[in-house]
N, C-alpha and C. Protein backbone atom coordinates (compact mmCIF):
# COMPACT_ATOMS: atom_id res chain seq x y z
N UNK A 1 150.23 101.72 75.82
CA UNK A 1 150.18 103.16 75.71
C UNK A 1 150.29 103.55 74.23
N UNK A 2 149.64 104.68 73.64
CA UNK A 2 149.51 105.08 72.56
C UNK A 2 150.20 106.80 72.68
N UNK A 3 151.09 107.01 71.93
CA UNK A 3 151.84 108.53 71.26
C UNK A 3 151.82 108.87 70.30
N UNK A 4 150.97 109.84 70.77
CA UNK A 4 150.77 110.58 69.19
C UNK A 4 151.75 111.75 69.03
N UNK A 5 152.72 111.53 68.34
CA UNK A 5 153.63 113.21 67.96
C UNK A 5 153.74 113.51 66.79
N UNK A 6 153.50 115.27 66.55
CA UNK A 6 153.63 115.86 65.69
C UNK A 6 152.29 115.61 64.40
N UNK A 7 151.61 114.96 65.00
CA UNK A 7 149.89 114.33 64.27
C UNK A 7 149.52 115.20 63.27
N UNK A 8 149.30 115.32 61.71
CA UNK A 8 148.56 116.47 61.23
C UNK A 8 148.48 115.20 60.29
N UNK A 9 147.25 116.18 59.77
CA UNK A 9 146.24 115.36 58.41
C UNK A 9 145.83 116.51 57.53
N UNK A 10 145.94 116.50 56.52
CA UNK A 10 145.09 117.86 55.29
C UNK A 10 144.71 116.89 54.09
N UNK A 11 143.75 117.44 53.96
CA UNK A 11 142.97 116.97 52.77
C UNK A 11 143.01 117.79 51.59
N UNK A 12 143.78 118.01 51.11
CA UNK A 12 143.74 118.94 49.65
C UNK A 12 144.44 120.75 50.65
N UNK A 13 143.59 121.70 50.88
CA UNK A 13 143.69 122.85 51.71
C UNK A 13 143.11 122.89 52.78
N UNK A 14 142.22 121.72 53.42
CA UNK A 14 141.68 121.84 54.20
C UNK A 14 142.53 121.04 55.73
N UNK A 15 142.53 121.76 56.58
CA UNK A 15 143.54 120.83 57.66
C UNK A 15 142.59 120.69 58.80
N UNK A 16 142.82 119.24 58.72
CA UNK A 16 141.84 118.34 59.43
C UNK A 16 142.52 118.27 60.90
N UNK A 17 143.92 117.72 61.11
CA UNK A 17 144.71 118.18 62.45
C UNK A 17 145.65 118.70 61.89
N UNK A 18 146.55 119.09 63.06
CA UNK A 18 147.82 120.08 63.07
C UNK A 18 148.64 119.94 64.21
N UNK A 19 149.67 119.16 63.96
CA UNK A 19 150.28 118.88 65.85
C UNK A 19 150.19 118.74 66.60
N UNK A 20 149.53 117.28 65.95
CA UNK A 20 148.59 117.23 67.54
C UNK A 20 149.44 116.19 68.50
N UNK A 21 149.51 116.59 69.24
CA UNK A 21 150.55 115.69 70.58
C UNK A 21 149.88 115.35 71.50
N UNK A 22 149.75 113.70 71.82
CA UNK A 22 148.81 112.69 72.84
C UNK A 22 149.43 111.86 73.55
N UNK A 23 149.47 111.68 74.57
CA UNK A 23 149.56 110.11 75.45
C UNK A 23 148.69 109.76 75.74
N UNK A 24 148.37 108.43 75.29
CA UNK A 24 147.18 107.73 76.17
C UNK A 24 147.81 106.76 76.69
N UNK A 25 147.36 106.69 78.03
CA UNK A 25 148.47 106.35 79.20
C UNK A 25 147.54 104.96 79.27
N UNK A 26 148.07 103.70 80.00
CA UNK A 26 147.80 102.42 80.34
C UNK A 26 146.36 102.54 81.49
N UNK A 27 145.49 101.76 81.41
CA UNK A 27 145.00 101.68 82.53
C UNK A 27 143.51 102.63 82.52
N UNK A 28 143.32 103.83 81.31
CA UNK A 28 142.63 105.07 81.81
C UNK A 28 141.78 104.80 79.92
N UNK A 29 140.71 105.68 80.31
CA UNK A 29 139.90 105.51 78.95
C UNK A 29 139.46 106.75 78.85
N UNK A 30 139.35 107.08 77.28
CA UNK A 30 139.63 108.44 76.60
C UNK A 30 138.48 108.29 75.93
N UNK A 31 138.13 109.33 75.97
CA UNK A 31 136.79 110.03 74.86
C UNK A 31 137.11 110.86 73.71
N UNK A 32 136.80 110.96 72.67
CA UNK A 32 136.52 112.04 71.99
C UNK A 32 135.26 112.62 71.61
N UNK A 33 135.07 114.03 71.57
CA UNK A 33 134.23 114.62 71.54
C UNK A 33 134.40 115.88 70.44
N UNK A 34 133.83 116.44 69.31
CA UNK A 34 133.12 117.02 68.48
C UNK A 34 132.12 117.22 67.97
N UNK A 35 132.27 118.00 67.19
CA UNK A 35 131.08 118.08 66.41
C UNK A 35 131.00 116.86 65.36
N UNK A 36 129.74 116.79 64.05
CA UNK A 36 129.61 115.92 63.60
C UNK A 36 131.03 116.55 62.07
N UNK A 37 131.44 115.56 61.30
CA UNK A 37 132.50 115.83 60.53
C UNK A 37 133.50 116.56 61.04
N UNK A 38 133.81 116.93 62.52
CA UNK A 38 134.91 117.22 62.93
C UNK A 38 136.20 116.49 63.08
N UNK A 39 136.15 115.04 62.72
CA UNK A 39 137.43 114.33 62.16
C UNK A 39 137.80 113.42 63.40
N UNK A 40 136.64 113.01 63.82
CA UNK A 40 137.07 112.31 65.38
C UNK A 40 136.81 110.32 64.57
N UNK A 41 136.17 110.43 63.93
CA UNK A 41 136.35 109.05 63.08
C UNK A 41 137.67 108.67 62.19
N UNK A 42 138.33 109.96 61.57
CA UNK A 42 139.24 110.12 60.72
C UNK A 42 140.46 109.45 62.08
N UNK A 43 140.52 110.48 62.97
CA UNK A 43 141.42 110.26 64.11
C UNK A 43 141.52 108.64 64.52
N UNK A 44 140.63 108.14 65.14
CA UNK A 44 140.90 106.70 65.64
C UNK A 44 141.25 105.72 64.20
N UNK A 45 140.59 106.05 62.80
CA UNK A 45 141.16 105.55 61.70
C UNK A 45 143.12 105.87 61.73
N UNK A 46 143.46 107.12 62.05
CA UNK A 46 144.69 106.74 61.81
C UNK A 46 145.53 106.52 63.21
N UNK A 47 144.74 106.14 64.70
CA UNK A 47 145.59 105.69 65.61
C UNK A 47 145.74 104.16 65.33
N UNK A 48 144.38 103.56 63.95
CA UNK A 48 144.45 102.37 64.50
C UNK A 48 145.39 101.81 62.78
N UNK A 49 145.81 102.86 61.93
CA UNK A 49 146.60 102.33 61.20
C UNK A 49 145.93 102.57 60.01
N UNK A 50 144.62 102.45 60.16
CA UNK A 50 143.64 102.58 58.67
C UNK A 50 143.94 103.91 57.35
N UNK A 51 144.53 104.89 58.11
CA UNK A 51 144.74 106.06 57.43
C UNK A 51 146.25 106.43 57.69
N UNK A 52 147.11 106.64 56.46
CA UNK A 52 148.28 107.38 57.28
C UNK A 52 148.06 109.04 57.72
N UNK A 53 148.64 109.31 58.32
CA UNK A 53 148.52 110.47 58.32
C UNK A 53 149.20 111.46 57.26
N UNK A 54 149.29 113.02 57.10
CA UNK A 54 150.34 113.17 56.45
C UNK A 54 151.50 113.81 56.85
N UNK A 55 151.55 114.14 58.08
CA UNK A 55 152.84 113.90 58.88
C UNK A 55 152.67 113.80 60.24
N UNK A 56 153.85 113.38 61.00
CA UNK A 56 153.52 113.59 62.06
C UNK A 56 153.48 111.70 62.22
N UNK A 57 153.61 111.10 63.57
CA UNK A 57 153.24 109.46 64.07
C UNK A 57 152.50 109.17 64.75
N UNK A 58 152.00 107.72 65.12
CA UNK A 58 151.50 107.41 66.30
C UNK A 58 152.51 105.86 66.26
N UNK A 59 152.68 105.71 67.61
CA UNK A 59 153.29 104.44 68.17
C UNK A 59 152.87 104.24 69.48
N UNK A 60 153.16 102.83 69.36
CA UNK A 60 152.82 101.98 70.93
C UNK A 60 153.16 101.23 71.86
N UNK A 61 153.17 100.66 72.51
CA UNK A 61 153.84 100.08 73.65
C UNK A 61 154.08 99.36 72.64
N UNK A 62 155.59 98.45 72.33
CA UNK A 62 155.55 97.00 71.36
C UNK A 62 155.31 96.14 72.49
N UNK A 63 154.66 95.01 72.02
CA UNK A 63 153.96 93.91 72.01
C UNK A 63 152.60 93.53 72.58
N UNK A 64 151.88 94.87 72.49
CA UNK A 64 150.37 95.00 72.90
C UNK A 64 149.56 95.16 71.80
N UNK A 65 148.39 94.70 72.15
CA UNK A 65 147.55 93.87 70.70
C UNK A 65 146.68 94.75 70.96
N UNK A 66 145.88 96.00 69.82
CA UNK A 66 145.09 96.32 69.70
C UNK A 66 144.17 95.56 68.84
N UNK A 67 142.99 96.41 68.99
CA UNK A 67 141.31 95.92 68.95
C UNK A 67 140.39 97.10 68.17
N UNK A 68 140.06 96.88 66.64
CA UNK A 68 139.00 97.90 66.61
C UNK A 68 137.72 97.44 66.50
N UNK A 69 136.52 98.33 66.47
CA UNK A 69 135.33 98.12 66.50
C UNK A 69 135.11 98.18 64.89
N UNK A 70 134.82 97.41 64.23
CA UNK A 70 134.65 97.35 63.04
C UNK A 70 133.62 98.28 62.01
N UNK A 71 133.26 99.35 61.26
CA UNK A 71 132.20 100.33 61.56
C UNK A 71 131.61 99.82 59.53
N UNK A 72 132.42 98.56 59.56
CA UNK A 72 131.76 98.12 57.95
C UNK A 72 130.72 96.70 58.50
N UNK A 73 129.37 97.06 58.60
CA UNK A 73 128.75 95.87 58.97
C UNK A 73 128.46 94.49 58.16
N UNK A 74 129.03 94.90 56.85
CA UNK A 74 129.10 93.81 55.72
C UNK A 74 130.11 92.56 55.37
N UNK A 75 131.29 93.13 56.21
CA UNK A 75 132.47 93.00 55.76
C UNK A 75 132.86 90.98 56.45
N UNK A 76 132.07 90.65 57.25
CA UNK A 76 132.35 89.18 57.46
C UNK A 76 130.85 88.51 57.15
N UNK A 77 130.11 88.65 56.18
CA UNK A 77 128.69 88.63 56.05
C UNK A 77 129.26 87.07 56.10
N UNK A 78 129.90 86.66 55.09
CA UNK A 78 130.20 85.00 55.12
C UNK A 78 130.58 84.62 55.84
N UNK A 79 131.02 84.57 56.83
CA UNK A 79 131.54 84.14 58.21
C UNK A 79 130.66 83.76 59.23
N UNK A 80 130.22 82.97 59.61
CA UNK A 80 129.09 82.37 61.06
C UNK A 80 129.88 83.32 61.90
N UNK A 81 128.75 83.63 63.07
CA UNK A 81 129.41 84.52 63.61
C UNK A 81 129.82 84.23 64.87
N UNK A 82 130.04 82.89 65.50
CA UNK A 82 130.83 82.79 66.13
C UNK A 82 132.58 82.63 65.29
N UNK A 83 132.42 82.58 64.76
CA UNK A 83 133.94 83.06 63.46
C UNK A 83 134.47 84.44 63.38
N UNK A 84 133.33 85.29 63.09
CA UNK A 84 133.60 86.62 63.18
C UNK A 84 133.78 87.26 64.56
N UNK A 85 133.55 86.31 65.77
CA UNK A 85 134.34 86.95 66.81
C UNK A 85 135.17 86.51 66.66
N UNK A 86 135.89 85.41 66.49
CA UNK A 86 137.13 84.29 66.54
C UNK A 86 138.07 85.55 65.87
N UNK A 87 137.92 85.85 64.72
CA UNK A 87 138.70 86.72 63.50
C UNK A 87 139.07 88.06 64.55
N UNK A 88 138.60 88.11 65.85
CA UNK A 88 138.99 89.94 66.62
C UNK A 88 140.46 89.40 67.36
N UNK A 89 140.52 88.49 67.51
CA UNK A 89 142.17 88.03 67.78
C UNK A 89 143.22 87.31 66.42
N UNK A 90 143.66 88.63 65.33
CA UNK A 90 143.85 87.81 64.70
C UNK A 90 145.04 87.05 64.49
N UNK A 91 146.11 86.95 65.37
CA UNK A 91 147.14 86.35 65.75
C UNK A 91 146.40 84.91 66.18
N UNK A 92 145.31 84.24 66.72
CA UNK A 92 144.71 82.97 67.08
C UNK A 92 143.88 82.62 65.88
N UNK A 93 143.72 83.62 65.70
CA UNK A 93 142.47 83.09 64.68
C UNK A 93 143.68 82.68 63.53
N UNK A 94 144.92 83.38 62.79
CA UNK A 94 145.69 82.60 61.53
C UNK A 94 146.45 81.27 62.38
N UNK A 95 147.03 81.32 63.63
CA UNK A 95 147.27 80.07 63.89
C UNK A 95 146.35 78.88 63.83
N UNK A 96 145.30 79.52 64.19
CA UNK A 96 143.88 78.22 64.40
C UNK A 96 143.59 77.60 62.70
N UNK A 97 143.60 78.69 62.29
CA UNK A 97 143.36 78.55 60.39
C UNK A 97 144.35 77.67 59.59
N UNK A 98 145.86 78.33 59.99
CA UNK A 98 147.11 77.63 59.51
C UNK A 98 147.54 76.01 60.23
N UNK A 99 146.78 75.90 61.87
CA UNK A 99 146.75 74.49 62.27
C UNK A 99 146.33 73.79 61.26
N UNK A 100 144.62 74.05 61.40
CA UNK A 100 143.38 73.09 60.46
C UNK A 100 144.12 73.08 59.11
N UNK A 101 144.47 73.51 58.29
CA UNK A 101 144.94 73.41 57.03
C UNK A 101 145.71 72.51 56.96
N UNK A 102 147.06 72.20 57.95
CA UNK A 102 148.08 71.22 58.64
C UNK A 102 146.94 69.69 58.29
N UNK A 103 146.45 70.21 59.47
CA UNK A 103 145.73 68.51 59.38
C UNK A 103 144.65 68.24 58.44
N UNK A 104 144.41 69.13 57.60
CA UNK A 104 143.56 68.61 56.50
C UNK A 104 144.50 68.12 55.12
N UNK A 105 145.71 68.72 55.14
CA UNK A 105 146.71 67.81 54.24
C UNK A 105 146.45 66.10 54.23
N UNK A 106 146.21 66.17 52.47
CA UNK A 106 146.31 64.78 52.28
C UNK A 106 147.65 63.71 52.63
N UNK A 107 148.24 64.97 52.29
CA UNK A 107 150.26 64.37 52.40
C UNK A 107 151.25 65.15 53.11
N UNK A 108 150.44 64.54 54.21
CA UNK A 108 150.97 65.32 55.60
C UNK A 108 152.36 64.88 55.85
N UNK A 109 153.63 65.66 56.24
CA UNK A 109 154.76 65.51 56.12
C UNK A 109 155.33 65.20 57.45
N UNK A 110 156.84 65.10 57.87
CA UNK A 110 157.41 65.28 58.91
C UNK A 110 157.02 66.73 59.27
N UNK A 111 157.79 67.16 58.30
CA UNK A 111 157.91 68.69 58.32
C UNK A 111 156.71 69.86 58.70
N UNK A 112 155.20 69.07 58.69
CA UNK A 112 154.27 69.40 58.87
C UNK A 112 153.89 69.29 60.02
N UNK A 113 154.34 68.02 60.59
CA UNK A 113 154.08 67.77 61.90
C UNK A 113 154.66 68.25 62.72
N UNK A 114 155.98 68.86 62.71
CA UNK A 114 156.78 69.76 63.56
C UNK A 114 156.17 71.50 63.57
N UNK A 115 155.68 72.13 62.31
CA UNK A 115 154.70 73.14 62.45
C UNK A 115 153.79 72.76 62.96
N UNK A 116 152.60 71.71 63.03
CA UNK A 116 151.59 71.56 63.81
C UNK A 116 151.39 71.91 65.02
N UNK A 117 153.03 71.23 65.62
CA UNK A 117 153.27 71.18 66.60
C UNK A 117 153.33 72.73 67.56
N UNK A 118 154.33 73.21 67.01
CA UNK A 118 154.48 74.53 67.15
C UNK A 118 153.31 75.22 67.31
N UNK A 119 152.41 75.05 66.15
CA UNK A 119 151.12 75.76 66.28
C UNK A 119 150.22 75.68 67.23
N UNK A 120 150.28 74.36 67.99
CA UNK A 120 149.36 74.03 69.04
C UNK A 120 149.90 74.69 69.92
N UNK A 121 151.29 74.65 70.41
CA UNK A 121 151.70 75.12 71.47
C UNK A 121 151.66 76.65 71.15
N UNK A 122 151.33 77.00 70.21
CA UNK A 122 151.05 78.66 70.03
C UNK A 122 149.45 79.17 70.64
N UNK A 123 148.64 78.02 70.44
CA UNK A 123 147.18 78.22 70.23
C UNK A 123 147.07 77.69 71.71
N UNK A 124 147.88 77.09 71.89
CA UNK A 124 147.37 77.04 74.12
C UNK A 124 148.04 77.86 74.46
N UNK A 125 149.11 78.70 74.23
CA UNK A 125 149.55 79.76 74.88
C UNK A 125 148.43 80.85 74.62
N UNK A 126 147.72 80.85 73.42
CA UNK A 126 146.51 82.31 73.78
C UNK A 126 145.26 81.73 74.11
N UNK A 127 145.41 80.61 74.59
CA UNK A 127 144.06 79.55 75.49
C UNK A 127 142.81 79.97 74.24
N UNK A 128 143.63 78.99 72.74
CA UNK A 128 142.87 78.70 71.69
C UNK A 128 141.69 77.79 72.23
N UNK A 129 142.33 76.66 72.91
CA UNK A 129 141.33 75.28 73.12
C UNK A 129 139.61 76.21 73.60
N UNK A 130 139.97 77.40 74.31
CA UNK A 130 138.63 77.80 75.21
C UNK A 130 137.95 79.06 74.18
N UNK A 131 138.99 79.10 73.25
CA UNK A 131 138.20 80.55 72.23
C UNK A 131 136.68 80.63 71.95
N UNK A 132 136.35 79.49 71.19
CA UNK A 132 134.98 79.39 70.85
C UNK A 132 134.08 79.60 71.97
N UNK A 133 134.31 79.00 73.47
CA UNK A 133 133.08 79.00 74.20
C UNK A 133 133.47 80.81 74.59
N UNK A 134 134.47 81.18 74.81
CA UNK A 134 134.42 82.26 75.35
C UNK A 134 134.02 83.68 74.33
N UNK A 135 134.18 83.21 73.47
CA UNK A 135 133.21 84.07 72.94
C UNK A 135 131.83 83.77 72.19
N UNK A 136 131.03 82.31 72.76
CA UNK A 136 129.73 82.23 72.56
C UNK A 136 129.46 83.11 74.38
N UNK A 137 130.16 82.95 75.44
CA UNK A 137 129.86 83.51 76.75
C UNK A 137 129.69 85.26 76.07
N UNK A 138 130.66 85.61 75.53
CA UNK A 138 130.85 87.11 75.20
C UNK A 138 129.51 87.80 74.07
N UNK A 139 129.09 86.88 73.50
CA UNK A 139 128.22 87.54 72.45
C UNK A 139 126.06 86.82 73.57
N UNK A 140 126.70 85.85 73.84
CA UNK A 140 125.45 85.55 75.00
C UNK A 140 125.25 86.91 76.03
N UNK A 141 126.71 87.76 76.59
CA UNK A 141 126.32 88.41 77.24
C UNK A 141 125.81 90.10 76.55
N UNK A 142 126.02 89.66 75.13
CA UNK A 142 125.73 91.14 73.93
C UNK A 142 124.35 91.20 73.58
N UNK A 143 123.72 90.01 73.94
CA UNK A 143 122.34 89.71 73.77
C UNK A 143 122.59 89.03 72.58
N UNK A 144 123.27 88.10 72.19
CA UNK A 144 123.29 87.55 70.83
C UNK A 144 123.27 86.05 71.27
N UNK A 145 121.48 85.61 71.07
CA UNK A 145 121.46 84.19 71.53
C UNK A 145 121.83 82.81 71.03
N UNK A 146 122.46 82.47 71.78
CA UNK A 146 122.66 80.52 71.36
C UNK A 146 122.46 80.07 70.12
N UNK A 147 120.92 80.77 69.67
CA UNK A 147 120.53 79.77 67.94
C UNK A 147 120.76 80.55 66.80
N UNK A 148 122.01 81.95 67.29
CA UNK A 148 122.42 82.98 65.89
C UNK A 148 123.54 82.77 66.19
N UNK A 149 124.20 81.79 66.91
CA UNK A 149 125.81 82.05 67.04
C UNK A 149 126.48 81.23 65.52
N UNK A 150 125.99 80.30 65.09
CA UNK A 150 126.61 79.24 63.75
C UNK A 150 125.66 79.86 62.84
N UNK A 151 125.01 80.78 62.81
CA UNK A 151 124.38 81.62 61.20
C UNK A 151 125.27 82.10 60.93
N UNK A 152 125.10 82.20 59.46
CA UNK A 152 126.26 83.43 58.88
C UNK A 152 125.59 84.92 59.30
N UNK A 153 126.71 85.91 58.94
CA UNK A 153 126.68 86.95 59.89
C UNK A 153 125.59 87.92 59.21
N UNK A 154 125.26 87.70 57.78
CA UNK A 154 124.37 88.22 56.95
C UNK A 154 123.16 87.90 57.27
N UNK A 155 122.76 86.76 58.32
CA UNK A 155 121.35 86.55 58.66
C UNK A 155 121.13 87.36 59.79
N UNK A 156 121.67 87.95 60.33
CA UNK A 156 121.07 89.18 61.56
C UNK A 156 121.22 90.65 60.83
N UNK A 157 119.86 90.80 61.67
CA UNK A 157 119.60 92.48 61.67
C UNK A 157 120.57 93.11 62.15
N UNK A 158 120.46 94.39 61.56
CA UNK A 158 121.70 95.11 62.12
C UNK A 158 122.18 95.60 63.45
N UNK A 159 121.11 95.70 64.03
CA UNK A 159 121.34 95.66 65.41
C UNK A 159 122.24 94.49 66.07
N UNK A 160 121.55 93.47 65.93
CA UNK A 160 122.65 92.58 66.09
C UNK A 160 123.86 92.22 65.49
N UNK A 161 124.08 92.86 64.23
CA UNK A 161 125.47 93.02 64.17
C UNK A 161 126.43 94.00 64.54
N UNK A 162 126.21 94.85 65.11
CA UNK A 162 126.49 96.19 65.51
C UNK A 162 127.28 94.72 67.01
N UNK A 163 126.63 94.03 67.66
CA UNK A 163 126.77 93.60 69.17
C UNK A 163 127.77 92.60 68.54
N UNK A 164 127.58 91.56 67.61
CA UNK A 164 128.62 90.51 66.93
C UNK A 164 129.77 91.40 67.08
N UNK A 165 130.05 92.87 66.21
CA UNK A 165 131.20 93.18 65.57
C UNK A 165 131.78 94.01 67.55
N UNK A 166 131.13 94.01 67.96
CA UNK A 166 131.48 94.61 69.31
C UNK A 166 132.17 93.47 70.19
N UNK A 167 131.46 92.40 70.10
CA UNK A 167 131.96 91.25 71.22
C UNK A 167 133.60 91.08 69.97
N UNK A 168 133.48 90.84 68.65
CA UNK A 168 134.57 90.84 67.61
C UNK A 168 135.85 91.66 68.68
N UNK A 169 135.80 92.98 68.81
CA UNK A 169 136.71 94.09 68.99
C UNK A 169 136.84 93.45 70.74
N UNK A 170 136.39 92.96 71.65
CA UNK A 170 135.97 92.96 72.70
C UNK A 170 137.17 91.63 73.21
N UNK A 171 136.84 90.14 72.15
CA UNK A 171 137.40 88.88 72.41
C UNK A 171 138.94 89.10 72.58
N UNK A 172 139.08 88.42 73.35
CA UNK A 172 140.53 88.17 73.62
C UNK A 172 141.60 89.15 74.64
N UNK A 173 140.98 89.97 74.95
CA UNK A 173 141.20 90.81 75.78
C UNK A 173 142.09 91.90 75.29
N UNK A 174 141.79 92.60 74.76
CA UNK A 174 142.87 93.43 74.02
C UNK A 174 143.48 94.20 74.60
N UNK A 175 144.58 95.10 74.78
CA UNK A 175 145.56 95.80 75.05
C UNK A 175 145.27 97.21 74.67
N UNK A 176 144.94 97.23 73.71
CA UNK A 176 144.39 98.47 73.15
C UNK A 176 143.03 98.48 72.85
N UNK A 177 141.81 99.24 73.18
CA UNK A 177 140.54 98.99 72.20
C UNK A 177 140.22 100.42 71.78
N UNK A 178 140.00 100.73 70.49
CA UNK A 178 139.44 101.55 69.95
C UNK A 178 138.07 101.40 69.22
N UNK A 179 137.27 101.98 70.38
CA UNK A 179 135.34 102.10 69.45
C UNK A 179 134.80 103.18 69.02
N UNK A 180 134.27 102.87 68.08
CA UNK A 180 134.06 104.51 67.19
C UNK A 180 132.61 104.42 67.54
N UNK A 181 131.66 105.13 68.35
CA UNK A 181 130.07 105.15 68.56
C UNK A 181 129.94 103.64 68.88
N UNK A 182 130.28 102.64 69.62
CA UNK A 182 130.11 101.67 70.06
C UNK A 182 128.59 101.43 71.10
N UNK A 183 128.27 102.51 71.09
CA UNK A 183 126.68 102.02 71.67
C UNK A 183 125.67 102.71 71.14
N UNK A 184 126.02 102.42 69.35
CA UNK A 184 124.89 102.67 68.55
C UNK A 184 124.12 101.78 68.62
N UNK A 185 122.75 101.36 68.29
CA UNK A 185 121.91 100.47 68.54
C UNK A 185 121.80 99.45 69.31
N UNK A 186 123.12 100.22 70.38
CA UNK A 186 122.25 99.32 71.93
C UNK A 186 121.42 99.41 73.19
N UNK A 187 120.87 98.69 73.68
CA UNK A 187 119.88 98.73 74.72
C UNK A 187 120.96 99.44 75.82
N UNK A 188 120.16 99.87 77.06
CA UNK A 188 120.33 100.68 77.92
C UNK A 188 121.24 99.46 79.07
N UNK A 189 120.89 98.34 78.91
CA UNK A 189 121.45 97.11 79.39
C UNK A 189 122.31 96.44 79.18
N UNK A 190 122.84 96.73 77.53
CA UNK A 190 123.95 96.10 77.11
C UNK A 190 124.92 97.27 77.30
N UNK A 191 125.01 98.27 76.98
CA UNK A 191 125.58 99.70 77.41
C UNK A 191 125.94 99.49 78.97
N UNK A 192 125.45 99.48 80.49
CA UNK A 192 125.70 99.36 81.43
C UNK A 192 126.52 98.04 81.36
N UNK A 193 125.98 96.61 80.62
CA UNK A 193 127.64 95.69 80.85
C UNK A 193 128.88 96.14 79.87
N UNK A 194 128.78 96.67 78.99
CA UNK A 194 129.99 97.35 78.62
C UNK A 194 130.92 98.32 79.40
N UNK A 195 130.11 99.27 80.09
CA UNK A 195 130.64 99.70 80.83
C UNK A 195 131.21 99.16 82.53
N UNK A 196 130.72 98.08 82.47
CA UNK A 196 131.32 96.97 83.55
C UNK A 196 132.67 96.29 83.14
């Protein structure tokens, strides 16, 4: 669940919100709707942390993992993009990172091997071992085929990165998801399994 109390934002004299008070309750999915520059991008920027506000909070259930839709299409260009879904859980993705580093030590320690350890049993508790296929299943079902999953993310058109950075926000099952225009440049088909 997400609470928003006492919410306001101003930009110099201009006031963007003003007290604004929200529950978004477990279970139920919320829209926003305006006009264009009416501050509905600004808004999910500061439910999801990106912006503070300038007074006023938002808080959340503790220990539920939100998810955003990423709206910078550049921003994992170096990353293959079965990576750049990997990176939408990023609690698995620094354990998975901080494992491999473990065992690529030349002068691997006791002390290393007892974090290793730890780490594995961190990375099967968020069913690391199955990450990769499940999100080649997740971006297979975005229309993102088999022979673009190990390109870097800079070799697809934007369309298809628009679906990468979606299955990204999508992996791991999040607790929270926030998408800002999430069915910009998609087919009428990928739109109906999203909404499945």
């Amino acid at each position: 669940m997400i609470t928003v109390s006492n919410l306001s934002l101003r930009y110099g004299k201009r006031i963007l919100f003003e007290d604004v008070n929200l529950k978004f309750s477990q279970g139920n999915c919320y829209g926003i709707i305006g006009a264009n520059g009416a501050g509905k991008s600004t808004f999910l920027k500061i439910l999801s942390g990106e912006i503070d506000p300038t007074s006023g909070s938002v808080s959340f259930t503790p220990g539920e993992r939100m998810a955003v839709l990423s709206q910078n299409h550049y921003a994992f260009d170096e990353f293959t993009v079965i990576e750049t879904v990997l990176i939408g859980h990023k609690e698995m993705y620094a354990v998975m990172k901080e494992k491999d580093a473990i065992y690529l030590k030349e002068d691997f320690t006791d002390k290393d091997g007892e974090r290793a350890g730890e780490l594995e049993n961190l990375f099967a508790e968020m069913d690391g071992w199955n990450a990769e296929s499940n999100a080649a299943t997740l971006l297979s079902n975005l229309g993102i085929k088999e022979e673009h999953h190990y390109k870097q993310l800079k070799e697809l058109d934007g369309n298809q990165k628009v679906r990468v950075l979606l299955a990204q926000a999508l992996f791991g099952n999040p607790d929270i998801l926030l998408l800002d225009e999430p069915t910009n440049d998609l087919d009428i088909n990928t739109i109906a399994w999203l909404e499945d």
